[in-house]
Protein backbone atom coordinates (compact mmCIF):
# COMPACT_ATOMS: atom_id res chain seq x y z
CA UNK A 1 37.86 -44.04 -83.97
CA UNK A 2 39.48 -42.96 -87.61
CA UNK A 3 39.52 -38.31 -87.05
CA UNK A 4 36.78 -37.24 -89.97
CA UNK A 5 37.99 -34.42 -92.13
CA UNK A 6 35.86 -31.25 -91.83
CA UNK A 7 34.37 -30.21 -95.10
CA UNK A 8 35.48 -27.16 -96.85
CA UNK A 9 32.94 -24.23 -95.17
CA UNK A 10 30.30 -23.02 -97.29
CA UNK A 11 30.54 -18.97 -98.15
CA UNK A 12 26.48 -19.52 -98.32
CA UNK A 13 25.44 -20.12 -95.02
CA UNK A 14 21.25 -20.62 -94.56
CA UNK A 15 20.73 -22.47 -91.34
CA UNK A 16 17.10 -24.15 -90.42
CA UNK A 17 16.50 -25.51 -86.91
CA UNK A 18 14.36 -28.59 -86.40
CA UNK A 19 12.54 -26.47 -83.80
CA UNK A 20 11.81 -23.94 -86.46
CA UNK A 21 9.45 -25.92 -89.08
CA UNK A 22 6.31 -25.89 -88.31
CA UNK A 23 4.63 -29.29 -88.30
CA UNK A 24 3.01 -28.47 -91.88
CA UNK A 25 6.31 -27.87 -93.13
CA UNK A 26 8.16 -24.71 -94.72
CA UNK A 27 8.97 -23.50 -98.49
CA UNK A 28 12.23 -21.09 -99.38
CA UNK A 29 13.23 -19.79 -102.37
CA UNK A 30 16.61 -18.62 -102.08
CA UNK A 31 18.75 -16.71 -104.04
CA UNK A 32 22.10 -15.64 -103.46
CA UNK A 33 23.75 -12.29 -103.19
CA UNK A 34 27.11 -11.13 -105.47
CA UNK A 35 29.40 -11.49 -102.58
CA UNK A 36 28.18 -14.61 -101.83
CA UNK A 37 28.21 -16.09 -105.09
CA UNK A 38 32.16 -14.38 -105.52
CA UNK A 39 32.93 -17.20 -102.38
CA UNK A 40 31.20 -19.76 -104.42
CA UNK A 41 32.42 -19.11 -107.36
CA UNK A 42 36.07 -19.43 -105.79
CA UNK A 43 35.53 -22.57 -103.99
CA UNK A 44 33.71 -24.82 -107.15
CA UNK A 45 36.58 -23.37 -109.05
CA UNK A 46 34.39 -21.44 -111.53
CA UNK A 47 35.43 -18.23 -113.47
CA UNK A 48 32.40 -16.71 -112.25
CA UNK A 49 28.46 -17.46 -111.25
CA UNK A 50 25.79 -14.60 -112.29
CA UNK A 51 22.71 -17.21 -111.05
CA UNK A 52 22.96 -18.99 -107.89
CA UNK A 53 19.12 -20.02 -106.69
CA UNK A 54 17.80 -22.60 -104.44
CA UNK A 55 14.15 -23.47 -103.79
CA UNK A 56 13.25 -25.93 -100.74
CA UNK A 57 10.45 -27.33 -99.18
CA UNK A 58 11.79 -28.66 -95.63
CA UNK A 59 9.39 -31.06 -93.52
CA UNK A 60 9.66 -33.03 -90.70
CA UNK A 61 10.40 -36.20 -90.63
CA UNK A 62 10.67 -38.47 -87.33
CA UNK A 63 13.14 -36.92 -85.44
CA UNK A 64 14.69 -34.94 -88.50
CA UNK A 65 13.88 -33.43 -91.50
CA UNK A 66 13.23 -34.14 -94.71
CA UNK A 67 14.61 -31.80 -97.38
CA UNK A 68 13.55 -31.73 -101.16
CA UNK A 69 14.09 -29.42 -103.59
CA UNK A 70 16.34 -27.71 -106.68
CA UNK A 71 19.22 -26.01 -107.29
CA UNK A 72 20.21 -24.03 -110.28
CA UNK A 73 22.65 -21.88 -111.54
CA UNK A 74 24.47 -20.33 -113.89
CA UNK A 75 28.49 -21.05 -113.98
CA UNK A 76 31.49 -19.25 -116.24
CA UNK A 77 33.64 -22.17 -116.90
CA UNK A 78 36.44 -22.82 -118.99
CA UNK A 79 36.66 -24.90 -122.45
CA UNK A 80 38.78 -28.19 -121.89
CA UNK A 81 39.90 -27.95 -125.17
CA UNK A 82 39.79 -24.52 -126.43
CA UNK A 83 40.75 -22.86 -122.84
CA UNK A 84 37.62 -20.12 -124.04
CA UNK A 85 35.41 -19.00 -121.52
CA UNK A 86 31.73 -20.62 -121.71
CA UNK A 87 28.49 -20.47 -119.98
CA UNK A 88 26.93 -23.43 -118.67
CA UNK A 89 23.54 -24.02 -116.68
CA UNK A 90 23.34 -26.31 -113.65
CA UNK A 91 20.10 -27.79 -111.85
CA UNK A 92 20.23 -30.20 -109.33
CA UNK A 93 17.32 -32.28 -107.45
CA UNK A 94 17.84 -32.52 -103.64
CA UNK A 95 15.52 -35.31 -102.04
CA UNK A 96 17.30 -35.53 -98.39
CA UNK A 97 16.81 -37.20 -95.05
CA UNK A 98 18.48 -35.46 -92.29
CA UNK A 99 18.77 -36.91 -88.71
CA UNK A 100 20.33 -36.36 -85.17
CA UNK A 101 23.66 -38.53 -85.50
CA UNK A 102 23.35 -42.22 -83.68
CA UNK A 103 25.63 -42.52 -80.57
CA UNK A 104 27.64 -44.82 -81.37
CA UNK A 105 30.23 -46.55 -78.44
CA UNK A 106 33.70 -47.03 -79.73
CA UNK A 107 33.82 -50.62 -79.07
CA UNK A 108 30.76 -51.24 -80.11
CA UNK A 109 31.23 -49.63 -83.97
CA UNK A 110 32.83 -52.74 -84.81
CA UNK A 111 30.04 -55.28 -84.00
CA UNK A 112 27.16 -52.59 -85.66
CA UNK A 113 25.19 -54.68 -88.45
CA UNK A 114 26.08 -54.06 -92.19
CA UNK A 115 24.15 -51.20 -93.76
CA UNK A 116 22.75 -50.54 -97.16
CA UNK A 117 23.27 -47.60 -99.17
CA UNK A 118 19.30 -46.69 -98.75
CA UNK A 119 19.84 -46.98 -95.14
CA UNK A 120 21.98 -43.66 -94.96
CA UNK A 121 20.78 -40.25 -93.88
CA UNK A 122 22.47 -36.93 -93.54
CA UNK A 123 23.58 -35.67 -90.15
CA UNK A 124 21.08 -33.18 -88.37
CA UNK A 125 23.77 -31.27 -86.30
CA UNK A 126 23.00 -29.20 -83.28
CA UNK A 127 19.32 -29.92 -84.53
CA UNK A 128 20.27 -27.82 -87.87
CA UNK A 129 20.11 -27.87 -91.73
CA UNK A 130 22.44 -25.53 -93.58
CA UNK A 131 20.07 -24.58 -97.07
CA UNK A 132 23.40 -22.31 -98.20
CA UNK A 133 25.90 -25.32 -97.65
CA UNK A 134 23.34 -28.16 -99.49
CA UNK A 135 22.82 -25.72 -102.32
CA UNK A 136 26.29 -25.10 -102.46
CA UNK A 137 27.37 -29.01 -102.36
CA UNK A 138 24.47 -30.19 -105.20
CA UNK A 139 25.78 -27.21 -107.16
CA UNK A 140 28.94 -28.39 -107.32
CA UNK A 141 28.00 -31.63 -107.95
CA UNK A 142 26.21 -30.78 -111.00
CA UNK A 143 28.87 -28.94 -112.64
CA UNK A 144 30.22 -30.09 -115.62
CA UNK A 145 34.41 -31.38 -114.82
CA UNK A 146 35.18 -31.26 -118.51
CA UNK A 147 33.10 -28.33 -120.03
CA UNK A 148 33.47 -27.90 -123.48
CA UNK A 149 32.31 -25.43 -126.10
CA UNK A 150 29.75 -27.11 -128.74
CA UNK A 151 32.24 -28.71 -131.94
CA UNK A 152 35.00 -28.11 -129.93
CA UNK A 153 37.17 -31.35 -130.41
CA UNK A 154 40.83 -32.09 -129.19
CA UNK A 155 43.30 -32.58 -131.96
CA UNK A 156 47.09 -33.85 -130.16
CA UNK A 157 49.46 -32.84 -131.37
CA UNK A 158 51.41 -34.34 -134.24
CA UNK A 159 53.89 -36.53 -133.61
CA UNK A 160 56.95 -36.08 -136.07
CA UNK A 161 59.75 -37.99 -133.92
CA UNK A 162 60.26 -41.69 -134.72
CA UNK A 163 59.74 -43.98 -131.29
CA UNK A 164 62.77 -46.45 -131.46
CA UNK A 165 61.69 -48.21 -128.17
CA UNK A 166 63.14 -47.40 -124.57
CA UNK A 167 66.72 -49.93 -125.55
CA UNK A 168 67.54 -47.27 -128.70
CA UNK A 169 69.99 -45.89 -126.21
CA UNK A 170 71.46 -49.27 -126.06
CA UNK A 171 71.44 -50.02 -129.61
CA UNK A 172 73.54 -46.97 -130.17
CA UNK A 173 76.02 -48.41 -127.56
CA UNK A 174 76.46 -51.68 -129.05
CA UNK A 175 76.21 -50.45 -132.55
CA UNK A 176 79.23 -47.72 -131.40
CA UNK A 177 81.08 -50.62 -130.10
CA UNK A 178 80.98 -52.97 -133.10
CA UNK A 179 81.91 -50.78 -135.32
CA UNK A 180 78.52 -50.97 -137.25
């Protein structure tokens, strides 16, 4: 069985046990504090975040839980193009299905049915749901990987140098030897 990387760990850490929702279900609204968002900031590779807030509603669902909700936020990025600082808001549906992980024998894995895409659900470990983590994750997700600052357009450089092709050194050879 192929070793699964460990994702990075959240600096937002909210866990909810299964045990814990009641069977009418339970709302948060979450918002984080500045040393929390500092370790979020850092690890989405923003220049800062003023705003991190989540809001859930987290039900049961079979054996699991069923998570909806939003994310939004606030994120100092950087211009692309300019390299100025910028200010850009995020917000992020979560509609998520979270279940105890299927045992699964080794040498059975192979021989498992094919599964569609709908057929997925997120893993319910040690019964729990991290809120922190799945804000932190969708926030990410929503940001922006080439923020730029409204009008800002790229303009290369010009290019003054005359391309003669990748044999011009060999030109120069043969013209050197033939007296040309």
């Amino acid at each position: 069985m192929p070793k699964q990387e460990k994702p990075a760990p959240s600096p937002w850490h909210v866990p909810v046990a299964l045990d814990d929702v009641p069977e009418e279900g339970q709302h948060f609204d979450l918002a984080a504090d500045a040393e929390t968002r500092i370790g979020v900031a850092q690890i989405a590779g923003l220049r800062d975040l003023p705003r991190l807030q989540a809001s859930f509603d987290v039900s049961r669902h079979g054996r699991g839980l069923h998570v909806t909700g939003r994310v939004s936020a606030t994120a100092g990025q950087t211009c692309v193009v300019t390299l100025e600082p910028l200010t850009n808001e995020v917000s992020e549906e979560i509609d998520l299905l979270f279940e105890p992980p299927p045992v699964v024998a080794p040498d059975l894995e192979a021989d498992a049915p094919e599964r569609k895409l709908s057929d997925y659900t997120e893993p319910l470990l040690d019964g729990k749901v991290d809120l922190g983590g799945l804000a932190t994750e969708f926030l990410i997700l929503g940001l922006d990987p080439y923020p730029r600052k409204p009008g800002a357009v790229f303009q290369p450089p010009a290019d003054t140098s005359v391309d003669e092709g990748p044999f011009a050194g060999l030109n120069a050879l043969k013209k050197g030897r033939d007296g040309a």
